[in-house]
Structures are given as C-alpha cells and as structure tokens.
C-alpha atoms as a PDB file:
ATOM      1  CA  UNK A   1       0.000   0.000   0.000  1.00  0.00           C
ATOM      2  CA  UNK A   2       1.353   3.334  -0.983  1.00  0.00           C
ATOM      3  CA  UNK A   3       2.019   5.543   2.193  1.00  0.00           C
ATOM      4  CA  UNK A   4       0.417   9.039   2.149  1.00  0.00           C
ATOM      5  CA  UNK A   5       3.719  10.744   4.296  1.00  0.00           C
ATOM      6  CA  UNK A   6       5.802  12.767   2.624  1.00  0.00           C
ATOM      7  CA  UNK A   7       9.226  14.476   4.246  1.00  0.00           C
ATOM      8  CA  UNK A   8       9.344  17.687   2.970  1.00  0.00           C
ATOM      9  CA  UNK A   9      13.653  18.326   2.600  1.00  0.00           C
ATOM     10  CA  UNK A  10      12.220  22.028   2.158  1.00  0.00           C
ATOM     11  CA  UNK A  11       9.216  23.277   4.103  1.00  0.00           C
ATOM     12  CA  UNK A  12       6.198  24.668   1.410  1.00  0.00           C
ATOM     13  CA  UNK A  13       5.256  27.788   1.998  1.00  0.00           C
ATOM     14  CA  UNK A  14       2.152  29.328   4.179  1.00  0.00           C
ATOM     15  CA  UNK A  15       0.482  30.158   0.294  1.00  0.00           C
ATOM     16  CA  UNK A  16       0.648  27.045  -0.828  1.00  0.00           C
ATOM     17  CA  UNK A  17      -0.142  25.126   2.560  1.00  0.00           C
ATOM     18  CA  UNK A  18      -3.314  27.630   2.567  1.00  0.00           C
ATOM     19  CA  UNK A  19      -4.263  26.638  -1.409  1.00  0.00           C
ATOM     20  CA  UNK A  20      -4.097  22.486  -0.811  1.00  0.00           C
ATOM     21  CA  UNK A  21      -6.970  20.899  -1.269  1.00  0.00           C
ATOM     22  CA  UNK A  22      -8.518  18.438   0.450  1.00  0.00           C
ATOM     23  CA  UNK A  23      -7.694  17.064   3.820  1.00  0.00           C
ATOM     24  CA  UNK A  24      -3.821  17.541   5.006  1.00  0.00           C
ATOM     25  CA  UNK A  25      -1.944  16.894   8.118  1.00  0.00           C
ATOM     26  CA  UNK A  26       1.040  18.861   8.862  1.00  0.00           C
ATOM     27  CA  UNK A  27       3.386  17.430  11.733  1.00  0.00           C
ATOM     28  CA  UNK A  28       5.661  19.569  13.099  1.00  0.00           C
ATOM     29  CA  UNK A  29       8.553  17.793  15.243  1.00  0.00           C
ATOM     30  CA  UNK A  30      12.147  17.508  15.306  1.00  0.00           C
ATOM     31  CA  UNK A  31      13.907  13.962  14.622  1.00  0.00           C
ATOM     32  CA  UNK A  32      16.291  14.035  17.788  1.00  0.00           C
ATOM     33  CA  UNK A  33      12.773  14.730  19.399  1.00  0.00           C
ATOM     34  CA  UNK A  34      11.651  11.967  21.720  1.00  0.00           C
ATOM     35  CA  UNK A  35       8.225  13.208  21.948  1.00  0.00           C
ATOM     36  CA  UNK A  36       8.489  12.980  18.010  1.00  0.00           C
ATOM     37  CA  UNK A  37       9.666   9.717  17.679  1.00  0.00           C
ATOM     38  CA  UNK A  38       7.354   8.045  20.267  1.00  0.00           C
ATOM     39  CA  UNK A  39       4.551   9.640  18.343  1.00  0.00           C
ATOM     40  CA  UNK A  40       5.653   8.129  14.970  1.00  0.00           C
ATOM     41  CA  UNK A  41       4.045   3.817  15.297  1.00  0.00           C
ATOM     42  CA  UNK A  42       0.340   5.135  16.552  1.00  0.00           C
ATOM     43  CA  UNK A  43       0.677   8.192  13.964  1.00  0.00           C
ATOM     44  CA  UNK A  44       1.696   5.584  11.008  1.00  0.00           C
ATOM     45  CA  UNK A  45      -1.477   3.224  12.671  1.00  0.00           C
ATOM     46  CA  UNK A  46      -3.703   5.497  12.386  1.00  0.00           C
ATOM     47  CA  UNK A  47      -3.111   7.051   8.695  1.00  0.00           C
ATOM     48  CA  UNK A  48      -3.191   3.695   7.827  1.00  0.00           C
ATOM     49  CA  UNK A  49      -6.961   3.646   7.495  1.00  0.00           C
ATOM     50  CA  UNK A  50      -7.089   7.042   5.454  1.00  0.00           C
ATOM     51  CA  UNK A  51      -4.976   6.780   2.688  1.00  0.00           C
ATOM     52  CA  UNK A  52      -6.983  10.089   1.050  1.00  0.00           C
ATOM     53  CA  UNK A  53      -5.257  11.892   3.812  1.00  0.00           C
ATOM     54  CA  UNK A  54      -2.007  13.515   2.634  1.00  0.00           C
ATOM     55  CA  UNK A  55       0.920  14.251   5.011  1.00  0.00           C
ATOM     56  CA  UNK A  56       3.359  16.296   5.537  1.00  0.00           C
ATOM     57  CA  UNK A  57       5.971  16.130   8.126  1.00  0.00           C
ATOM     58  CA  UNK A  58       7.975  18.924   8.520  1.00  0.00           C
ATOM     59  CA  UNK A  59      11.432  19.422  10.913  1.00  0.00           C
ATOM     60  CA  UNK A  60      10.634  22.379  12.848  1.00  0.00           C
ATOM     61  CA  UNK A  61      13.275  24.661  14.814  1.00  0.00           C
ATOM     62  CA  UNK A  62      13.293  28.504  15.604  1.00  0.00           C
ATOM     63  CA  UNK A  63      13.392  30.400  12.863  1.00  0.00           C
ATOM     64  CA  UNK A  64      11.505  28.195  10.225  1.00  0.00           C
ATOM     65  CA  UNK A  65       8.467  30.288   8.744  1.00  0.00           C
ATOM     66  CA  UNK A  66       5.841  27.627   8.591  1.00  0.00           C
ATOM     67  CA  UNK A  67       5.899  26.129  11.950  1.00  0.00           C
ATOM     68  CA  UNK A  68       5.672  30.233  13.179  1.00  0.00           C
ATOM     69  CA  UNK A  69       3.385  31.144  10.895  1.00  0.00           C
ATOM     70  CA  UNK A  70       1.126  27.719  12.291  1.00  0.00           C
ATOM     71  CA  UNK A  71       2.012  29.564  16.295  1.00  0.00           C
ATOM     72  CA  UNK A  72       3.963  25.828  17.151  1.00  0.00           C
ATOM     73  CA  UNK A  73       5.928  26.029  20.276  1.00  0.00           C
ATOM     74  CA  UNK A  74       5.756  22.447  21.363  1.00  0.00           C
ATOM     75  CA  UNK A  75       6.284  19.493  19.386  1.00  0.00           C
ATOM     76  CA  UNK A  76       5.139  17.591  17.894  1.00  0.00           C
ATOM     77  CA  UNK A  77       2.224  19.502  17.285  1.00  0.00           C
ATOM     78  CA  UNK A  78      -0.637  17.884  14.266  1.00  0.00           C
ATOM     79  CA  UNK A  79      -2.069  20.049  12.134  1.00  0.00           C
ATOM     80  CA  UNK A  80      -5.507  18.679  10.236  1.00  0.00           C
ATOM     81  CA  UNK A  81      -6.444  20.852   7.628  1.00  0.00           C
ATOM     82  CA  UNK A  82      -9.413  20.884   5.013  1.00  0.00           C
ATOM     83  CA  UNK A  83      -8.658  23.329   2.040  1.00  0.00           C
ATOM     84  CA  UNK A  84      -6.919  25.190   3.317  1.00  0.00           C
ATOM     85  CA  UNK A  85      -8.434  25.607   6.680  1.00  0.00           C
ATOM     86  CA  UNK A  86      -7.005  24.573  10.249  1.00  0.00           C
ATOM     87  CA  UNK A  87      -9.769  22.121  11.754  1.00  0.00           C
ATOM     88  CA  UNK A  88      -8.239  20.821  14.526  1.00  0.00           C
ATOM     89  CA  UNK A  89      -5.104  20.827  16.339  1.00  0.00           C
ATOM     90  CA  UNK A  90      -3.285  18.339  18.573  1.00  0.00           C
ATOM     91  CA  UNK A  91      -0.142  18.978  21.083  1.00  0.00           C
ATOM     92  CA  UNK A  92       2.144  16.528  22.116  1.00  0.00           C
ATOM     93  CA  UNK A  93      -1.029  13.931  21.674  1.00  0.00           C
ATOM     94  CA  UNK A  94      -0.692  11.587  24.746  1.00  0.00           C
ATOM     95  CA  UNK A  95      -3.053   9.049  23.234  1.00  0.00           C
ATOM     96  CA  UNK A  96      -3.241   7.098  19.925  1.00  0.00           C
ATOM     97  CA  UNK A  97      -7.625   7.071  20.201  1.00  0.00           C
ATOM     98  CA  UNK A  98      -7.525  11.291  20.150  1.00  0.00           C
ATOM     99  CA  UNK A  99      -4.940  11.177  17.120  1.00  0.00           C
ATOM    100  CA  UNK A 100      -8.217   8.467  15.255  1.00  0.00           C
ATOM    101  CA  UNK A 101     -10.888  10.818  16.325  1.00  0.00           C
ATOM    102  CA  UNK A 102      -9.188  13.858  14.855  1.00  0.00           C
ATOM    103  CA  UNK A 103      -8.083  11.777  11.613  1.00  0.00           C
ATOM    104  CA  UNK A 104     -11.985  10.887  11.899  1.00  0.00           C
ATOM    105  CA  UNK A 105     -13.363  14.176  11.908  1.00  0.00           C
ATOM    106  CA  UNK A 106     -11.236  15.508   9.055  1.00  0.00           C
ATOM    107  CA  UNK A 107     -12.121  12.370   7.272  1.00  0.00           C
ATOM    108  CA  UNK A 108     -16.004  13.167   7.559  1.00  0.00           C
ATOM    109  CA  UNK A 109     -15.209  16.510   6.672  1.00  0.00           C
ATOM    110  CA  UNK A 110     -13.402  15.612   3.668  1.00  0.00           C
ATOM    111  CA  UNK A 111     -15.981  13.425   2.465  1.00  0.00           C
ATOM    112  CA  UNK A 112     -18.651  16.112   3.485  1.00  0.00           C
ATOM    113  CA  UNK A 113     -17.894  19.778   3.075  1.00  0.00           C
ATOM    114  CA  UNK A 114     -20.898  21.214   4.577  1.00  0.00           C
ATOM    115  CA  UNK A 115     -20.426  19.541   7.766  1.00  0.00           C
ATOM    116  CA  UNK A 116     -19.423  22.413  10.315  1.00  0.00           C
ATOM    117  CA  UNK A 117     -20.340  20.413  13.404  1.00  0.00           C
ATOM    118  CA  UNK A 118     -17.267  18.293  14.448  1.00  0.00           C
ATOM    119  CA  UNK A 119     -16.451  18.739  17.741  1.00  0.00           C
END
C-alpha cells in the first residue's frame, strides 16, 4: 500500500499550505525529538486507514516560517487541515484514540464539506 507521508527536505510555503486541497496533516517535530519519535508507530497506525489523507511532516526549529506562521511552540504539534483551513489541532497527543478521532473528523469533513459540526 502506498504511504500518504511525505518528508518535505524544504518546508512549502504558508500560500501554498493555505491553497491544498482536500484534507492535510502537517506534523511539526524535530527527529532528535523523543516526543516525536514516540509519536511516529500510533501516527503511522492510524493514517493507515485514510490513505486520502495527505501528510506532511515537517522538521521544525526557531526560525523556520511555517511552523511560526502555524504559532507551534511544542512538538510535535498535528495540524488537520481541510482546504486550506485549520480544523483541529493536537499537542504533544498523549493518546493514539484522540490522534483516530481527529483523523476521523477531518475524514467526515473531507468526504462532506458542509459539515461544520465536528467537535
């Protein structure tokens, strides 16, 4: 099965993060991160079951304009995005079942535009 992750060796910018369509996660982390890396086996488990999900994991440190213009100070922070549009946001997620809910939601969203009610 093809993976939907991709490892951006240059971040994208805030334009063309804001013009994607369809449903996106960013992850902002750090590889020497062990936050990060203990995140990585329930993240990969859980994108699993939505291929139509693209993400993006991107190495965040002061300084890099994405992960400031998204306001990340902790990592790794997940950002789930539907054209566009932040529609939920996790910090240092403690649990793999919150990570499935939000993949959920941005899921229904995805396949329903109109739906505004997701929390």
């Amino acid at each position: 099965m093809a993976s939907n992750r991709t490892e951006t060796p240059s971040e994208p910018s805030r334009s063309e993060i804001d013009a994607c369509a369809g449903p996106l996660l960013i992850e902002f982390g750090a590889r020497w991160c062990g936050h990060c890396r203990a995140l990585q086996a329930p993240l990969a488990a859980a994108l699993a079951a939505y291929p139509a999900i693209h993400h993006l994991q991107i190495e965040d440190g002061p300084g890099r304009p994405l992960g400031r213009s998204f306001a990340v100070s902790l990592w790794p922070t997940l950002v789930f995005l539907h054209q566009g549009k932040e529609i939920i946001r996790l910090v240092r997620p403690a649990a793999a079942e919150t990570i499935e809910q939000a993949l959920a939601a941005l899921h229904l969203r995805s396949d329903n535009p109109h739906c505004q009610d997701l929390a």
